[in-house]
Protein backbone atom coordinates (compact mmCIF):
# COMPACT_ATOMS: atom_id res chain seq x y z
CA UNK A 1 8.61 3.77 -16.13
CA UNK A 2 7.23 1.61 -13.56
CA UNK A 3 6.11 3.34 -9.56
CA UNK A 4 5.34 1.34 -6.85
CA UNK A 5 2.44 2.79 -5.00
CA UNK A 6 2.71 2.35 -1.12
CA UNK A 7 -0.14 2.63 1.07
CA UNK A 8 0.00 3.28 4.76
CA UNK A 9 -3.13 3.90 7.07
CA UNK A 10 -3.74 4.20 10.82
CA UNK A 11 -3.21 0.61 12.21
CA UNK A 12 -7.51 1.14 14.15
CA UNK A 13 -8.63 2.50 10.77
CA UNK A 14 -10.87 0.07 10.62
CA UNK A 15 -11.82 -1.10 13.83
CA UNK A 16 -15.74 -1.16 15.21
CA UNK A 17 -18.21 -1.08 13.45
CA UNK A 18 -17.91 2.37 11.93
CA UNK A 19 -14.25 1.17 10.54
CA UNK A 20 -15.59 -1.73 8.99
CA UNK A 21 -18.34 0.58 7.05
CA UNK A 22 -15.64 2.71 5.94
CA UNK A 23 -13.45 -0.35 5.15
CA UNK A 24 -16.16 -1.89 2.92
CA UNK A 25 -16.25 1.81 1.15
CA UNK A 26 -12.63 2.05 0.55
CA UNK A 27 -12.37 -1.32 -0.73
CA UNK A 28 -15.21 -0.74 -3.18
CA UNK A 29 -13.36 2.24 -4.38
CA UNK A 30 -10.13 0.83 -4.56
CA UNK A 31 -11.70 -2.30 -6.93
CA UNK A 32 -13.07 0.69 -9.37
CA UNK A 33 -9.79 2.21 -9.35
CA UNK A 34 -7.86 -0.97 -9.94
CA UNK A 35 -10.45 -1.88 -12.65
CA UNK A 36 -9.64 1.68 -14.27
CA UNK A 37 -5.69 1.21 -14.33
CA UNK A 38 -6.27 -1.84 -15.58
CA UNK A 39 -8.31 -1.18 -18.25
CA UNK A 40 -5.73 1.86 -19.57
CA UNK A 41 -2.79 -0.59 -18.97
CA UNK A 42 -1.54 0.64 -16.10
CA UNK A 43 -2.09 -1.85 -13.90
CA UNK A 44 0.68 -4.01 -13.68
CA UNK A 45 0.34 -5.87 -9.70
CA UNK A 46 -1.52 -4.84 -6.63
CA UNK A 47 -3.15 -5.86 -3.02
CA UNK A 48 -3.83 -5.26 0.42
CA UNK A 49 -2.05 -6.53 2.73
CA UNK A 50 -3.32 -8.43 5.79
CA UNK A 51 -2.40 -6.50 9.41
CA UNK A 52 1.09 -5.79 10.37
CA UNK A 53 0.42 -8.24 13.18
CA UNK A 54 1.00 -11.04 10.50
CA UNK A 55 4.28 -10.01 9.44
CA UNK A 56 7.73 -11.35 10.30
CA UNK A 57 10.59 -9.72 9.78
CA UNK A 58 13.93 -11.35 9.15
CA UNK A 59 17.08 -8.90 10.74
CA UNK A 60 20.33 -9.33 9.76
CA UNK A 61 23.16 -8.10 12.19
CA UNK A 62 26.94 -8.76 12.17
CA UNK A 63 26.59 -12.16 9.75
CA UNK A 64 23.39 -13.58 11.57
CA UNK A 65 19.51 -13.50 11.12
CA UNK A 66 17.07 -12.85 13.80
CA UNK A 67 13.13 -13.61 12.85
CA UNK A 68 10.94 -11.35 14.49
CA UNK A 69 7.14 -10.95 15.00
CA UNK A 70 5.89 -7.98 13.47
CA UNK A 71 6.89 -5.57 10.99
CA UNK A 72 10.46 -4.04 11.24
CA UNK A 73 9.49 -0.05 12.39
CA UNK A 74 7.55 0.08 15.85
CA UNK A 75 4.71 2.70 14.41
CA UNK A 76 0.72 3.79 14.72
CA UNK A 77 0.77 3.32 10.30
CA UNK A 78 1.02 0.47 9.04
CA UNK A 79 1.32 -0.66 5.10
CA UNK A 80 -1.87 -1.77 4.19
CA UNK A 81 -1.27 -2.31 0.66
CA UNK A 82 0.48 -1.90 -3.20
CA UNK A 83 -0.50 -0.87 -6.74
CA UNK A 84 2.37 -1.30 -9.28
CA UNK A 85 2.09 0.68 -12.46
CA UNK A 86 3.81 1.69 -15.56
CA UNK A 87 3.54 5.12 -16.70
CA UNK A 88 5.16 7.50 -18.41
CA UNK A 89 6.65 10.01 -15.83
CA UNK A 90 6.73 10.74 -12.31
CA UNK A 91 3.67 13.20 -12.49
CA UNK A 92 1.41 10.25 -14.54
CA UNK A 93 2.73 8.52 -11.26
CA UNK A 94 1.36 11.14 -8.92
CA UNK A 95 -1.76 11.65 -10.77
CA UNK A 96 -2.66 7.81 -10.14
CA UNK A 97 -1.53 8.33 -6.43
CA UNK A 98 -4.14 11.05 -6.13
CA UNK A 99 -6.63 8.83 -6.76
CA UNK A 100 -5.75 6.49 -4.13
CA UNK A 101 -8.66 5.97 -1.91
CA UNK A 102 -7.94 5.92 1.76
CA UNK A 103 -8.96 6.75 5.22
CA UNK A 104 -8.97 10.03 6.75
CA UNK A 105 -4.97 10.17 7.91
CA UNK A 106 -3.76 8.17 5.36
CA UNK A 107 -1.04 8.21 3.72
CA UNK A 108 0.01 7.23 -0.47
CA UNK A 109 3.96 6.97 -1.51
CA UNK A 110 4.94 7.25 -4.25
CA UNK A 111 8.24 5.65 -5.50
CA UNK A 112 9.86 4.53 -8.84
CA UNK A 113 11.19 0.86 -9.48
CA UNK A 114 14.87 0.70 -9.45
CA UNK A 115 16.34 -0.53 -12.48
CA UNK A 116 19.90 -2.48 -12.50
């Protein structure tokens, strides 16, 4: 079954210098991780994202589209980037998600692909 891996971090994580240590850290870890599901077969798509200040959101109301600067939700997290596997079960999800590197009040969701 295939799990989308969502993962949201304080939007100043990384700011200063000190953020940009731990920034350079995470990333390392997240490359040996990455390099890990890959190598089991895991692995099948993942990335950071740049900042939510790059976004643009498209809103649909009553038959029209709006485009919008910014992400959609007005929040202090922001998604800061994806792993998509394919494992066997929810907790082979959750044990991947585990292993998710990320800053001190971050967040990892976990969330299976809808299939249609």
């Amino acid at each position: 079954m295939q799990y989308m891996i969502l993962i949201y971090e304080p939007e100043d994580a990384y700011a200063g210098e000190a953020g940009q240590a731990a920034l350079q850290d995470i990333v390392a870890k997240h490359m040996a991780l990455a390099a890990d599901l890959r190598a089991k077969g895991w692995m099948k798509d993942g990335s950071g994202l740049q900042d939510s200040s790059t976004a643009t959101t498209i809103i649909t109301k009553g038959g029209q589209q709006t485009l919008h600067d910014g992400p959609f939700a007005e929040t202090r997290e922001h998604l800061g980037g994806y792993y998509l596997i394919e494992v066997a079960d929810l907790d082979a999800a959750l044990s991947v998600a585990r292993r998710v590197p990320v800053i001190d009040g971050g967040k990892v969701e976990v969330r299976p692909l809808a299939v249609y």
